[in-house]
Protein backbone atom coordinates (compact mmCIF):
# COMPACT_ATOMS: atom_id res chain seq x y z
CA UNK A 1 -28.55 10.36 4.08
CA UNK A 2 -30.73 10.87 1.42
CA UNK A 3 -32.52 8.12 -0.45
CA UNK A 4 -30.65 8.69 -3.56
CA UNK A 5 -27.67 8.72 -1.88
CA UNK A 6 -28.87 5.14 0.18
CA UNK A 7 -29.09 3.75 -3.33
CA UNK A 8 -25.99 5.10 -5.22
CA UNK A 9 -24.34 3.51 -2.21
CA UNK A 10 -26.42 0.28 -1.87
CA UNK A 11 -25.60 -0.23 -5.95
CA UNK A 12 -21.61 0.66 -5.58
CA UNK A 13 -21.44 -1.93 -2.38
CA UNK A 14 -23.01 -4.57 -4.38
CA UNK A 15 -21.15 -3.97 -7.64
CA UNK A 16 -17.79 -3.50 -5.55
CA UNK A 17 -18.81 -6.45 -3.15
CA UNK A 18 -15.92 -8.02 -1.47
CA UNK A 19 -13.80 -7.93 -4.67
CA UNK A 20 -10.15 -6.90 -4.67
CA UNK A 21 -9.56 -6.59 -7.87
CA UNK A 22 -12.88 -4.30 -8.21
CA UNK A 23 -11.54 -1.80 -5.42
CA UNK A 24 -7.96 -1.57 -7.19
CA UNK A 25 -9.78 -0.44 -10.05
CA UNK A 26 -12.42 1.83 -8.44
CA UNK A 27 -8.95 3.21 -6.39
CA UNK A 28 -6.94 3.05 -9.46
CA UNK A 29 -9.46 5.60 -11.52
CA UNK A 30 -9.79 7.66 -8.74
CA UNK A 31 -6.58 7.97 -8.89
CA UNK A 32 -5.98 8.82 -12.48
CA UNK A 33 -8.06 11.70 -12.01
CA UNK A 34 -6.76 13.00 -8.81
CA UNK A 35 -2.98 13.05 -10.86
CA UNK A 36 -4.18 14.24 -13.49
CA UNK A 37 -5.90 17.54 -12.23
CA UNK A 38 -2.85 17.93 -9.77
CA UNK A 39 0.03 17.75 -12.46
CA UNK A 40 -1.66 20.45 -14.30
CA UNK A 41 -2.16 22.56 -11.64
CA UNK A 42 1.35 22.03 -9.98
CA UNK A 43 2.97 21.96 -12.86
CA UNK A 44 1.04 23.84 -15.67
CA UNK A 45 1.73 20.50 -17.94
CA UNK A 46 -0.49 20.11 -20.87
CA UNK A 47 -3.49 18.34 -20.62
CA UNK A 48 -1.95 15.15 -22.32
CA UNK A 49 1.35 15.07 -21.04
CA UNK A 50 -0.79 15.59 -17.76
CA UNK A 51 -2.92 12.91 -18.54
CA UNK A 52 0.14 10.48 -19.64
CA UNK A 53 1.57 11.07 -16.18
CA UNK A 54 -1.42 10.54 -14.55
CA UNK A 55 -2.24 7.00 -15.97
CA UNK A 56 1.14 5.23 -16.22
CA UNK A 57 1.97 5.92 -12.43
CA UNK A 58 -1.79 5.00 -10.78
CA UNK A 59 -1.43 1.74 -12.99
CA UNK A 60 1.41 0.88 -11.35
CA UNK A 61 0.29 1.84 -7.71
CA UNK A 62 -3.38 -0.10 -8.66
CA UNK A 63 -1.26 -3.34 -9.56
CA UNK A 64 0.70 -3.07 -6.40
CA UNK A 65 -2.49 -2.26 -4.21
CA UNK A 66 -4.05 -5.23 -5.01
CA UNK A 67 -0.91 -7.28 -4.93
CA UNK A 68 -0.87 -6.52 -1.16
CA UNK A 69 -4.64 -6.87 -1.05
CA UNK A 70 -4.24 -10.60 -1.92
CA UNK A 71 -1.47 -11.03 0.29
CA UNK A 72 -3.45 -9.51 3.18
CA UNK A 73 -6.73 -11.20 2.32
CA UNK A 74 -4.64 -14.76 1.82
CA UNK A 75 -2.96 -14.14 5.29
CA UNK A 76 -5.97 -13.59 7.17
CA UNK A 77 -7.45 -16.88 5.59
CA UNK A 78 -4.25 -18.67 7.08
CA UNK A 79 -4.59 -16.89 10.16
CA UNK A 80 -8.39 -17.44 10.51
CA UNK A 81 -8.23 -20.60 9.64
């Protein structure tokens, strides 16, 4: 791995840390754009009805995501003690 690379990662881990609501969003925009290129491809949708589609559902999926983040990360506290 390059250094660059060593420090693009370094600055994302500590940004990111061990925050759930940080990964929902860094999943949730990654997301977005994944949609968004696929609807238009797939489906030949303009780029704003493409776009439309491609926020309103990864929203949804990001707040679910780090609803069962929390319930994970709250379970393993029980469980861990």
């Amino acid at each position: 791995m390059t250094e660059f690379r060593i420090g693009i990662f370094n600055l994302i881990k500590r940004l990111v840390g061990h925050s759930s609501l940080a990964r929902a969003g860094i999943y949730t925009v990654g997301h977005i754009v994944i949609a968004m290129i696929c609807n238009r491809l797939i489906t030949g949708a303009d780029l704003d009805l493409a776009a439309i589609d491609a926020i309103i559902e990864p929203l949804v999926n990001g707040l679910w995501f780090y609803t069962l983040d929390k319930i994970y990360t709250s379970s393993q506290k029980v469980k861990n003690g």
